[in-house]
C-alpha atoms as a PDB file:
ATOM      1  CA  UNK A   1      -8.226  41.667  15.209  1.00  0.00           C
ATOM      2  CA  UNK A   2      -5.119  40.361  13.872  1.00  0.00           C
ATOM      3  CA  UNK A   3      -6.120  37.201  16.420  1.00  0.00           C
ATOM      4  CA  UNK A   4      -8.938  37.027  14.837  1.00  0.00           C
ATOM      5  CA  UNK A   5      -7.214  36.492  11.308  1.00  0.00           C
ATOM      6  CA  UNK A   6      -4.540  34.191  12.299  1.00  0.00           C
ATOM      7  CA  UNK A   7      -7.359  32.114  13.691  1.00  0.00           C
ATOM      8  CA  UNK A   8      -9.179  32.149  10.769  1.00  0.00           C
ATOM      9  CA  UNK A   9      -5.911  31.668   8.487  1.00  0.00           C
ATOM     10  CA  UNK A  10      -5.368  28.500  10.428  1.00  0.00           C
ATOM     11  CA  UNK A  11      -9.018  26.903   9.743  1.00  0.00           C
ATOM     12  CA  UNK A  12      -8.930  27.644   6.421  1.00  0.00           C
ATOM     13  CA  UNK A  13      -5.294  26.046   6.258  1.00  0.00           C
ATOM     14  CA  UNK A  14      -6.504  23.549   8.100  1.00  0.00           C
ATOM     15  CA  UNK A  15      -9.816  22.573   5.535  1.00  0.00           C
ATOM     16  CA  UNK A  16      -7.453  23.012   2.730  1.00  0.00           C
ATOM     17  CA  UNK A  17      -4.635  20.424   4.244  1.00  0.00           C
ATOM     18  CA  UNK A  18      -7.545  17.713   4.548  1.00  0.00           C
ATOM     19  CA  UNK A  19      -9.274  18.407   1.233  1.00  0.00           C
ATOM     20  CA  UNK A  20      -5.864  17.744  -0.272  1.00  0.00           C
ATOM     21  CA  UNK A  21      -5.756  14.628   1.838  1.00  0.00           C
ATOM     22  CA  UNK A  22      -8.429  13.245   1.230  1.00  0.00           C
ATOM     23  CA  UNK A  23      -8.582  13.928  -2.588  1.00  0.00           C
ATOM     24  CA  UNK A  24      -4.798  12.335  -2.355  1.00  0.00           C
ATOM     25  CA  UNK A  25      -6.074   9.083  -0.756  1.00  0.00           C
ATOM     26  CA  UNK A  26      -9.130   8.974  -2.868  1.00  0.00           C
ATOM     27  CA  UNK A  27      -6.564   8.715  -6.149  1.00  0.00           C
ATOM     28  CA  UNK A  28      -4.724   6.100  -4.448  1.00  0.00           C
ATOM     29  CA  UNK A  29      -7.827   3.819  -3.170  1.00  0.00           C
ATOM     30  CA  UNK A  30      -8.813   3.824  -6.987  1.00  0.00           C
ATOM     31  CA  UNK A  31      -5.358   2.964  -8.663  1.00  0.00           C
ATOM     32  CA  UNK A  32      -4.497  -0.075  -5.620  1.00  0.00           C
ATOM     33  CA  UNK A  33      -8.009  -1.238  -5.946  1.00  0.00           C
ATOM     34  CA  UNK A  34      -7.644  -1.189  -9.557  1.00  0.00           C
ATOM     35  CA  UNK A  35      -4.074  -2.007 -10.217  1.00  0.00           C
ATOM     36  CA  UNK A  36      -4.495  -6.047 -10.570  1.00  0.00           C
ATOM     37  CA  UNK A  37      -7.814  -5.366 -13.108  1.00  0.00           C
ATOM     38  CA  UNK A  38      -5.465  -5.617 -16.374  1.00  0.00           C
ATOM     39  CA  UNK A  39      -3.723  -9.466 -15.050  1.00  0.00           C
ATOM     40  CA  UNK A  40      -7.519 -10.252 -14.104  1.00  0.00           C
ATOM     41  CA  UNK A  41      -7.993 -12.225 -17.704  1.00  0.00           C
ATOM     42  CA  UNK A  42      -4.090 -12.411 -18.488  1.00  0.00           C
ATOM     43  CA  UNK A  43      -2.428 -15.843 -18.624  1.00  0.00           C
ATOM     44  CA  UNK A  44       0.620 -15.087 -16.379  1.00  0.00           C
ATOM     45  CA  UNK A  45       1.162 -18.728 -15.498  1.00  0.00           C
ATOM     46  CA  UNK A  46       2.561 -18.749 -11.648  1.00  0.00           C
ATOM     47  CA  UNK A  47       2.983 -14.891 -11.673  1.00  0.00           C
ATOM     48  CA  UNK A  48       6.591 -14.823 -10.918  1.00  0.00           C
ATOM     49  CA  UNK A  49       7.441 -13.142 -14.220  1.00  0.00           C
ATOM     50  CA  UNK A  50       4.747 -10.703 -13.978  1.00  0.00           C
ATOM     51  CA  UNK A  51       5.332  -9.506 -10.840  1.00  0.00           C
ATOM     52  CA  UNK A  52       9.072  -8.891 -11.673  1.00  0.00           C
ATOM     53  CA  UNK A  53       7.505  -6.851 -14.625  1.00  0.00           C
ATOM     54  CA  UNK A  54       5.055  -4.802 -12.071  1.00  0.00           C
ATOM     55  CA  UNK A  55       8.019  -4.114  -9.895  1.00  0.00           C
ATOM     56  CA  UNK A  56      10.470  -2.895 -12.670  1.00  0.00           C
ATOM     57  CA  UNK A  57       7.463  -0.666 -13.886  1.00  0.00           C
ATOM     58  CA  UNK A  58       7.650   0.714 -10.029  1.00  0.00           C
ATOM     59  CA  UNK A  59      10.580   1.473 -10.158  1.00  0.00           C
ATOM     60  CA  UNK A  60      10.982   3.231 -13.273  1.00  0.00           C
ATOM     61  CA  UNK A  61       8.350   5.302 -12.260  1.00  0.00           C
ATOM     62  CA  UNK A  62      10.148   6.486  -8.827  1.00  0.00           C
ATOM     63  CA  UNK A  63      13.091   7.418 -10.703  1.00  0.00           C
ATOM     64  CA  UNK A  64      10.739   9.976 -12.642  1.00  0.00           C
ATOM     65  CA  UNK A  65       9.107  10.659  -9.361  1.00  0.00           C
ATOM     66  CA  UNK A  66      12.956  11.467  -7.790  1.00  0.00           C
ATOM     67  CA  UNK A  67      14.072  13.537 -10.569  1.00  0.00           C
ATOM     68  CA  UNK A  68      10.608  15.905 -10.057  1.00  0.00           C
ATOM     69  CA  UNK A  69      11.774  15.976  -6.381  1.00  0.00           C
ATOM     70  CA  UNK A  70      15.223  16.911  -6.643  1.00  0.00           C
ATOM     71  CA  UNK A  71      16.835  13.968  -5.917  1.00  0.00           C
ATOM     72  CA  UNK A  72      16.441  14.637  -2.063  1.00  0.00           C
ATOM     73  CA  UNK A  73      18.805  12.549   0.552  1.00  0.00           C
ATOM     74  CA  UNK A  74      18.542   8.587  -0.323  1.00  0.00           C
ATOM     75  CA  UNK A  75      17.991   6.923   3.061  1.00  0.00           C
ATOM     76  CA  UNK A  76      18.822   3.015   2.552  1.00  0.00           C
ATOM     77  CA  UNK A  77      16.490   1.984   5.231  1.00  0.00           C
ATOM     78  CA  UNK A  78      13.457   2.950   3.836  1.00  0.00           C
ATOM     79  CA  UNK A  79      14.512   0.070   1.273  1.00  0.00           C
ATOM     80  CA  UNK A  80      13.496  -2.792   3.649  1.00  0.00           C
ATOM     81  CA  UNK A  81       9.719  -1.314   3.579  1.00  0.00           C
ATOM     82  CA  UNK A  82       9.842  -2.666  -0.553  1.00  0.00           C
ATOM     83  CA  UNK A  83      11.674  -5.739   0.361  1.00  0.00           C
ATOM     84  CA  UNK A  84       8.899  -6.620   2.543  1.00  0.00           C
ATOM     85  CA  UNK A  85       6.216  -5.029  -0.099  1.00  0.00           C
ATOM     86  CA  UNK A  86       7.920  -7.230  -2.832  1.00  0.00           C
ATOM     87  CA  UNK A  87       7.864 -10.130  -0.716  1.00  0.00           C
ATOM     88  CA  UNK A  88       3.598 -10.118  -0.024  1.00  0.00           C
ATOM     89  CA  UNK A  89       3.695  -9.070  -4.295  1.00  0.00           C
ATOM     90  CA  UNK A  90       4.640 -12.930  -4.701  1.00  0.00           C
ATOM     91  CA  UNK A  91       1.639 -14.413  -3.757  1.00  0.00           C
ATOM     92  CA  UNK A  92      -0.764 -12.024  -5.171  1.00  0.00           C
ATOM     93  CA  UNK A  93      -1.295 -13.577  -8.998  1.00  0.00           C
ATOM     94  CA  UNK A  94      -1.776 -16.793  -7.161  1.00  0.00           C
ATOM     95  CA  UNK A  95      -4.443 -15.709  -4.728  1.00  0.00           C
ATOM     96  CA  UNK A  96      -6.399 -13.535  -7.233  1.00  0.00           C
ATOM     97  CA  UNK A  97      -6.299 -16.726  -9.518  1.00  0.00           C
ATOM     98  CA  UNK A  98      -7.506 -18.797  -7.198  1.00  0.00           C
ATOM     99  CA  UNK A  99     -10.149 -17.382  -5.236  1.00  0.00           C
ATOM    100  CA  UNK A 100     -11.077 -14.141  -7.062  1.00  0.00           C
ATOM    101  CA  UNK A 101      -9.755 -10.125  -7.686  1.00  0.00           C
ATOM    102  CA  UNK A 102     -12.500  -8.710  -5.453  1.00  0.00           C
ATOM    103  CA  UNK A 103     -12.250 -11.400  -2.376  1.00  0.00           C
ATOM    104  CA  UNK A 104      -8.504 -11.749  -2.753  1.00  0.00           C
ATOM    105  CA  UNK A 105      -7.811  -7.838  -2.643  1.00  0.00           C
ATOM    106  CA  UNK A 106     -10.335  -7.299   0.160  1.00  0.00           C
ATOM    107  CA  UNK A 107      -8.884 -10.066   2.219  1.00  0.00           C
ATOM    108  CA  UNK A 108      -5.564  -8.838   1.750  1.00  0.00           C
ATOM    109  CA  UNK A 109      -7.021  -5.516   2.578  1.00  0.00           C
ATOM    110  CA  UNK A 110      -8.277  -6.432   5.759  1.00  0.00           C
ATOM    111  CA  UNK A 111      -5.125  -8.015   7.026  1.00  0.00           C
ATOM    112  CA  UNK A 112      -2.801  -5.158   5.965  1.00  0.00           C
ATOM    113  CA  UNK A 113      -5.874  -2.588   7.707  1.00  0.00           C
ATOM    114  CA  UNK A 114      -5.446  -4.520  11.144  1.00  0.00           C
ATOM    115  CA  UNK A 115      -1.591  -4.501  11.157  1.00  0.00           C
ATOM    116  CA  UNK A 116      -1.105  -0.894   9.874  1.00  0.00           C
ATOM    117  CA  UNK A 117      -3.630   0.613  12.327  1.00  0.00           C
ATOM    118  CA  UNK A 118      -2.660  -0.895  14.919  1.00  0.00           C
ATOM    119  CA  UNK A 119       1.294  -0.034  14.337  1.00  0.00           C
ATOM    120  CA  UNK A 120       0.097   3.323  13.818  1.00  0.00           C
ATOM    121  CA  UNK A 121      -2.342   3.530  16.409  1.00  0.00           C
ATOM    122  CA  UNK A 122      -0.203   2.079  19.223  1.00  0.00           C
ATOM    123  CA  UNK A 123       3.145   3.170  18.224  1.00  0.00           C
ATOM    124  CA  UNK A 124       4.938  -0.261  17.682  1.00  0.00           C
ATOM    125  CA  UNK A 125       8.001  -1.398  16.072  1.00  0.00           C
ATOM    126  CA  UNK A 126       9.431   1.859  17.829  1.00  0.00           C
ATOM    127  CA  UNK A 127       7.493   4.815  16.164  1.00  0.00           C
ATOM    128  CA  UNK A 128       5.589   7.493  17.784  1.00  0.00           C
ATOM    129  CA  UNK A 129       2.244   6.111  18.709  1.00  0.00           C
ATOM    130  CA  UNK A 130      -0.812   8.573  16.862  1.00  0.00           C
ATOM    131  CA  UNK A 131      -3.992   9.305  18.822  1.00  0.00           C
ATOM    132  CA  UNK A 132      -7.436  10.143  17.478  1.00  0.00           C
ATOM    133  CA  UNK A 133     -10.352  12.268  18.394  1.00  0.00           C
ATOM    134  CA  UNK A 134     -12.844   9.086  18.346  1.00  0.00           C
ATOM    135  CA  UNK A 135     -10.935   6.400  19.503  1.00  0.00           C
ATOM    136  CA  UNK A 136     -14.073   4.024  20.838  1.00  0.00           C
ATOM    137  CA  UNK A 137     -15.282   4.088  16.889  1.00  0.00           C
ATOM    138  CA  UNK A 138     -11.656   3.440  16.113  1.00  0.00           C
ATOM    139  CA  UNK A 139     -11.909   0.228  17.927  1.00  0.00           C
ATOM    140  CA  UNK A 140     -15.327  -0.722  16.364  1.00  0.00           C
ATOM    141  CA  UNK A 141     -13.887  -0.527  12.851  1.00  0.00           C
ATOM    142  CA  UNK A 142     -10.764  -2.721  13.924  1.00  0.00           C
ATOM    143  CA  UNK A 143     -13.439  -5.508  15.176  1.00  0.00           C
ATOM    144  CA  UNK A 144     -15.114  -5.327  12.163  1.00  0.00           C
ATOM    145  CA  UNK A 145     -12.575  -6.045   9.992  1.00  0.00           C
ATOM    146  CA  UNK A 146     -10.820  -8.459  12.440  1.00  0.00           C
ATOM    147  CA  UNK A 147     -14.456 -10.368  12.053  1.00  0.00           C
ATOM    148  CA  UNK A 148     -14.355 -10.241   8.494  1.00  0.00           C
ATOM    149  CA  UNK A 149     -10.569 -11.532   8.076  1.00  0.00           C
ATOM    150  CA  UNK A 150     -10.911 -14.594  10.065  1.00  0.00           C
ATOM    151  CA  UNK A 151     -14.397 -15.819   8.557  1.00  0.00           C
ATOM    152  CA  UNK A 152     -12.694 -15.717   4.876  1.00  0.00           C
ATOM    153  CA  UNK A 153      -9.491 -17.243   6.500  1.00  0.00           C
ATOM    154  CA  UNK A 154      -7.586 -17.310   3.421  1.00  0.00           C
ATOM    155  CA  UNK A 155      -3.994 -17.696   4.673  1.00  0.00           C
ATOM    156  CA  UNK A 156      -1.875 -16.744   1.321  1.00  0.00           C
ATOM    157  CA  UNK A 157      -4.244 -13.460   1.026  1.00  0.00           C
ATOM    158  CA  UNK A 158      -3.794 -12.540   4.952  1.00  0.00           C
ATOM    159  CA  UNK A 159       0.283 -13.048   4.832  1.00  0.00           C
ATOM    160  CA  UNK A 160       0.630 -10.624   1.519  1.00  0.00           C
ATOM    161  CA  UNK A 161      -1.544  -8.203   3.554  1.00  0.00           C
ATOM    162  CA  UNK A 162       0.637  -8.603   6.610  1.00  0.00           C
ATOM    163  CA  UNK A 163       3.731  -7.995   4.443  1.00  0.00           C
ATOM    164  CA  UNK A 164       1.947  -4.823   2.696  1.00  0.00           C
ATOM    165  CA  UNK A 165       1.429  -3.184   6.303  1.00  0.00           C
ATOM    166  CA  UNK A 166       4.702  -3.928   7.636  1.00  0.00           C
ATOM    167  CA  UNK A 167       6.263  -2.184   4.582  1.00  0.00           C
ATOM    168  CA  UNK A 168       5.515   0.914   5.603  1.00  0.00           C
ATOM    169  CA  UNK A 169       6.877   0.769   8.679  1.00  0.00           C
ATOM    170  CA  UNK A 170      10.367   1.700   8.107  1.00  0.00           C
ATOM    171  CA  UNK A 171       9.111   5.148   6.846  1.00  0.00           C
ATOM    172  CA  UNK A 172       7.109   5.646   9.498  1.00  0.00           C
ATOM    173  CA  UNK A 173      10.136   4.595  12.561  1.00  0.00           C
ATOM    174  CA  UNK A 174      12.436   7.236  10.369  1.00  0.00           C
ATOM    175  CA  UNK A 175       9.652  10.165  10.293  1.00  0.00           C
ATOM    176  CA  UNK A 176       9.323   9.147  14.484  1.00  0.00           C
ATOM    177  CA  UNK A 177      12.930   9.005  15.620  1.00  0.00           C
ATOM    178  CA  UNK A 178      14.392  12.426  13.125  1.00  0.00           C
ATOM    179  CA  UNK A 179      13.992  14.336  16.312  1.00  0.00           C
ATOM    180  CA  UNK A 180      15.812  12.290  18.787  1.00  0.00           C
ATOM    181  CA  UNK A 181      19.329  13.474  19.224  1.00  0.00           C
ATOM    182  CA  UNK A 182      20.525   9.949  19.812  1.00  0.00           C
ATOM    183  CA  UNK A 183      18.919   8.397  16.706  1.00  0.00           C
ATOM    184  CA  UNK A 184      20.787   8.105  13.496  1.00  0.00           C
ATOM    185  CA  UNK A 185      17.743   9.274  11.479  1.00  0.00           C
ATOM    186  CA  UNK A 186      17.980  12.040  13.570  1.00  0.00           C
ATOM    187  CA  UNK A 187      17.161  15.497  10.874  1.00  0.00           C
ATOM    188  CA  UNK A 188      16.054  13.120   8.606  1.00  0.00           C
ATOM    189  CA  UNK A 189      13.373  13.896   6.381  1.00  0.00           C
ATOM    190  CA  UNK A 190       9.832  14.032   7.544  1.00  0.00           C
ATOM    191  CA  UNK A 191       8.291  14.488   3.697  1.00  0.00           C
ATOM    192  CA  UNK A 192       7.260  11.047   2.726  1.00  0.00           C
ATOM    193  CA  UNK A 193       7.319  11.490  -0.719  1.00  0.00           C
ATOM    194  CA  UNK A 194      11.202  11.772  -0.040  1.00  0.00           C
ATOM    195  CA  UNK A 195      11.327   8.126   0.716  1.00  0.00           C
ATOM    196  CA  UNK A 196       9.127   7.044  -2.319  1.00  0.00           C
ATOM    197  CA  UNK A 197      12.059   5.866  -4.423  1.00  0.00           C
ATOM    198  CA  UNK A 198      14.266   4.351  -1.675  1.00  0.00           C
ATOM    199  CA  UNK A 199      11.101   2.449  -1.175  1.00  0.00           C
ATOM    200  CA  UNK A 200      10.647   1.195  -4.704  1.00  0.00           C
ATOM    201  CA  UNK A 201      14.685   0.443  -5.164  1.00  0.00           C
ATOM    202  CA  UNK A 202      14.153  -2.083  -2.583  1.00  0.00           C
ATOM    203  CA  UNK A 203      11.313  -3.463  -4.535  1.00  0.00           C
ATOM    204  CA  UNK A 204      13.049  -4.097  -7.404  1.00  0.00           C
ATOM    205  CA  UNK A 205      15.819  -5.563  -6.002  1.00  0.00           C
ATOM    206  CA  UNK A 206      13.579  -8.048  -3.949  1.00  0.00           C
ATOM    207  CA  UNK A 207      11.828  -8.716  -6.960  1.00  0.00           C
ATOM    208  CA  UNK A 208      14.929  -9.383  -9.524  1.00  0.00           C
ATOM    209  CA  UNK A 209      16.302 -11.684  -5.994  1.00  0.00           C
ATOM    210  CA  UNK A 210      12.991 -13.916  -5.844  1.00  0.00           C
ATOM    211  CA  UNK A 211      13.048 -14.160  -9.839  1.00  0.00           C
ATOM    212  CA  UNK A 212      16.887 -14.924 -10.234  1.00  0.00           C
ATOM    213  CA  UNK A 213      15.793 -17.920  -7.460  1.00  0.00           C
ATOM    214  CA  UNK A 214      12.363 -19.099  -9.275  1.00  0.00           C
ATOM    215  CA  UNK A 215      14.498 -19.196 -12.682  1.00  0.00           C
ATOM    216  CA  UNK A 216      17.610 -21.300 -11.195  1.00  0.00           C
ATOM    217  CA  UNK A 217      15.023 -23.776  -9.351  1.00  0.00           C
ATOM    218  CA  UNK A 218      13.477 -24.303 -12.629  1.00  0.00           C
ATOM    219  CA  UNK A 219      16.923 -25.142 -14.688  1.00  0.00           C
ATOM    220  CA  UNK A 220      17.143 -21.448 -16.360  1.00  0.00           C
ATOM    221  CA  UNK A 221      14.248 -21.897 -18.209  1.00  0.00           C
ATOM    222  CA  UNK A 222      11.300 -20.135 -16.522  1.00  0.00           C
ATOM    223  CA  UNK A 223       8.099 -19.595 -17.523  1.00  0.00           C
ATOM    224  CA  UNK A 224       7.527 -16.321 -19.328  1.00  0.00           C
ATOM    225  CA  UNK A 225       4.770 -14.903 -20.854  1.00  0.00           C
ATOM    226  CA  UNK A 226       5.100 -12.264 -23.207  1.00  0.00           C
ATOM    227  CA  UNK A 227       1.308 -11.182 -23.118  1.00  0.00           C
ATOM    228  CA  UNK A 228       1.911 -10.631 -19.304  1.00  0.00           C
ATOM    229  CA  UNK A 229       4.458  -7.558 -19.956  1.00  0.00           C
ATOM    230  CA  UNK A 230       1.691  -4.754 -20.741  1.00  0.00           C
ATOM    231  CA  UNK A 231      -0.378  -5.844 -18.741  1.00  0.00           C
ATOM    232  CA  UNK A 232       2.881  -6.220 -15.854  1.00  0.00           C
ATOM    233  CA  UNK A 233       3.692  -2.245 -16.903  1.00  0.00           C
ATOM    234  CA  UNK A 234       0.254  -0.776 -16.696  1.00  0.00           C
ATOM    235  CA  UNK A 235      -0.210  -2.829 -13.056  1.00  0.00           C
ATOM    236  CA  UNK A 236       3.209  -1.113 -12.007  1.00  0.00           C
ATOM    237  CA  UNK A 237       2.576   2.329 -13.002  1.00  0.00           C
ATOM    238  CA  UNK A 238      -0.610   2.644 -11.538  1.00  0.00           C
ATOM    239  CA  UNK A 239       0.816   1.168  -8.374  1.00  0.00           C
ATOM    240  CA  UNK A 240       3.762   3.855  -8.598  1.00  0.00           C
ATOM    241  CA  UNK A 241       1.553   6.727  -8.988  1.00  0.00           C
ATOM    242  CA  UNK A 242      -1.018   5.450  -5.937  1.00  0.00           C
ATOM    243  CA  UNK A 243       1.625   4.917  -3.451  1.00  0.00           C
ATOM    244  CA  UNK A 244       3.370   8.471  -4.285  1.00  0.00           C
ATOM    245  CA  UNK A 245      -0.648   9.639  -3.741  1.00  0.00           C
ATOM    246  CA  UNK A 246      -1.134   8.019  -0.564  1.00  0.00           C
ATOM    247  CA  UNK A 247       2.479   9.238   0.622  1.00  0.00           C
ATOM    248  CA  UNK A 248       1.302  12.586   0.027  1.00  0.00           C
ATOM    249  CA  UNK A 249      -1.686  12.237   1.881  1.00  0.00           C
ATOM    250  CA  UNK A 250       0.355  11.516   4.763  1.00  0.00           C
ATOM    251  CA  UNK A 251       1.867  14.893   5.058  1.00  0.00           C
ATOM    252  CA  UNK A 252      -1.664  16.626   5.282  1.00  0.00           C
ATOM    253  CA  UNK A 253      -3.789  13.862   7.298  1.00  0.00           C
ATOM    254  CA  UNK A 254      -1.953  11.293   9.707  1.00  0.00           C
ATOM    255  CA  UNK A 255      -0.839   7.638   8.907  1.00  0.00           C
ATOM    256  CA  UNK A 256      -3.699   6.647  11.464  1.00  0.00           C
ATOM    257  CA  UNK A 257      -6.610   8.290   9.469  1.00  0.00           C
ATOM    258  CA  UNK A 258      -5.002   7.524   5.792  1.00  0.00           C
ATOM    259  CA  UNK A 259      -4.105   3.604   6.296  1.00  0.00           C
ATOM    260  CA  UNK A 260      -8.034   2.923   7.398  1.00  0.00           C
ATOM    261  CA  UNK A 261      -9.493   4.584   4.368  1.00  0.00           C
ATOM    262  CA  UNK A 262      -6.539   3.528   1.599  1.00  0.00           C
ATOM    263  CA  UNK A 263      -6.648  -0.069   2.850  1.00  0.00           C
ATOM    264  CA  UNK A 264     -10.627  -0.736   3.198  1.00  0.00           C
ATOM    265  CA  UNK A 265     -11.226   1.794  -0.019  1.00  0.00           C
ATOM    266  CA  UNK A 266      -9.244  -0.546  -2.098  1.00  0.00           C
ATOM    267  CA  UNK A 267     -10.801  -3.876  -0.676  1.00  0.00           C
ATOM    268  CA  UNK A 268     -13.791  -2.178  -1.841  1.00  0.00           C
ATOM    269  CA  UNK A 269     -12.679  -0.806  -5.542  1.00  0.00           C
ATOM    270  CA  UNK A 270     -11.233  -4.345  -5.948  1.00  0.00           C
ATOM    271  CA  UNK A 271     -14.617  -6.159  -5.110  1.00  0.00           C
ATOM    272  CA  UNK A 272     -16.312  -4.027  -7.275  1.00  0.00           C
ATOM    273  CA  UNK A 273     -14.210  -4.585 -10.063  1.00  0.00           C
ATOM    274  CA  UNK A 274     -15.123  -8.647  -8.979  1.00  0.00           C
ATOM    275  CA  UNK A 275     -18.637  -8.096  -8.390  1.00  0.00           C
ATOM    276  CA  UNK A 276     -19.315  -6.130 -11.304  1.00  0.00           C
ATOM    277  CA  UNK A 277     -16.791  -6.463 -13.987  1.00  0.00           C
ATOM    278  CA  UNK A 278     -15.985 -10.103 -13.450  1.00  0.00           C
ATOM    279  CA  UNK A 279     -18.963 -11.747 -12.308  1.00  0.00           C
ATOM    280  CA  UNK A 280     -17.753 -12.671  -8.939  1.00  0.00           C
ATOM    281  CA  UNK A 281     -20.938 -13.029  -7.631  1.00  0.00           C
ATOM    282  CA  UNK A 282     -19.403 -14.919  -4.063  1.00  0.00           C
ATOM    283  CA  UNK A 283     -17.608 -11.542  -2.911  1.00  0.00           C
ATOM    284  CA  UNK A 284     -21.167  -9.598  -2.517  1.00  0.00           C
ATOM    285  CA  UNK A 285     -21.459 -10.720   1.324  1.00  0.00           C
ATOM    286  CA  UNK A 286     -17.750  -9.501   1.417  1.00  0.00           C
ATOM    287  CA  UNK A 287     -18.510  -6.303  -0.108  1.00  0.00           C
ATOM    288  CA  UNK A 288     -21.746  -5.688   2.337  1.00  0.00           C
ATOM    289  CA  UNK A 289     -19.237  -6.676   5.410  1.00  0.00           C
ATOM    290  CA  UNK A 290     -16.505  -4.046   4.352  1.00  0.00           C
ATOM    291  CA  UNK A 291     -19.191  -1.280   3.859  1.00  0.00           C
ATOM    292  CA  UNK A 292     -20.530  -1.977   7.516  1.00  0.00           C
ATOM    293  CA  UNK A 293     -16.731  -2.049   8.906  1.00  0.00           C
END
């Protein structure tokens, strides 16, 4: 009998732990898919003042987000993850600019899907490799995408997606070596909402680097734009609050299941929003090729 209840304890742990996952990643495919909307009509010039803007938003935010968590243990490393987030954040006003918010987003999408699963899936850059219970219709999502990234072939989206998939990464190789003895993450945390503001420090601090170089190479007088700032602030917070979503929905479902769904979901809320909202009416093959993948 008391078998009986542990067992049935578990399950209905078990359906509770991926409700909550799945209701976290949900929130966070809506606010990345929708977090470039308010820049969509938003003179922002070459975006290199916005996106400082966005990332000081960020960061605001995941000092909030730290004092709620008790200021747990600040691991530098994770900082590299928003060094390499901040660095794909560059290009993004110019690629939405120039070839759309729905194609741009789901491009971007597809690139950061393909690196991030397969990182996740196969256990490189040094962290523990994650299986799956279907792995053959694993594979048959990965070609679809892959299909779909190389007929668009839009190099400046694919290399900010690229950069968004690697920037996880560093969480991910501290979560997989805190129980090796011989690691020096070893104990660390394995709550990744603990590494949500080390993650957005380095962020900012990319950001401020790449601005403090775009306003010396144009003689100290940059181009700023002061209708960009709200518009900046709201794009930052709702980044802030999707990424400490879709960190949460890594401690109840695995990196391997929540990249997939985050990174296509918001390739698909963003070409909605272009389909739909903006009258990108060239994205609607795109949109039909991401619902098939």
């Amino acid at each position: 009998e008391l078998e009986s209840f542990n067992i049935t304890f578990n399950s209905s742990r078990a359906i509770s732990h991926f409700a909550y996952g799945i209701t976290a990643n949900m929130a966070a495919v809506f606010l990345y898919g929708s977090n470039f909307v308010p820049v969509k009509r938003v003179e922002t010039g070459d975006g290199m003042f916005f996106q400082w803007v966005t990332c000081a938003a960020i960061w605001v935010v995941s000092m909030f987000g730290d004092l709620m968590l008790q200021s747990p243990k600040f691991c530098p490393f994770a900082m590299l993850g928003g060094v390499l987030w901040a660095t794909g954040n560059v290009a993004v006003v110019p690629f939405v600019k120039a070839i759309g918010l729905g194609l741009g987003i789901l491009i971007s999408g597809s690139s950061n899907l393909l690196m991030g699963w397969a990182s996740s899936r196969f256990g490189w850059f040094g962290i523990a490799a994650q299986n799956v219970s279907h792995p053959i219709l694993n594979y048959c999502g990965f070609l679809n995408v892959f299909c779909l990234l190389f007929t668009s072939g839009f190099l400046l989206a694919v290399v900010a997606g690229l950069m968004y998939a690697f920037s996880i990464i560093p969480v991910l190789y501290i979560k997989s070596n805190s129980v090796h003895h011989d690691s020096m993450f070893y104990e660390s945390s394995v709550y990744d909402l603990d590494y949500v503001h080390a993650h957005c420090c380095g962020i900012f601090i990319a950001s401020t680097v790449y601005f403090a170089i775009y306003c010396a190479a144009m003689n100290t007088k940059p181009k700023l734009y002061s209708r960009a700032v709200l518009p900046g602030l709201l794009s930052g917070l709702m980044w802030a609050i999707g990424t400490y979503c879709w960190f949460l929905a890594n401690n109840y479902l695995n990196s391997v299941i929540t990249f997939p769904i985050v990174t296509v979901g918001y390739g698909l809320v963003a070409a909605l929003w272009g389909c739909l909202v903006f009258k990108e009416i060239k994205v609607t093959i795109k949109i039909l090729a991401s619902l098939v993948s």
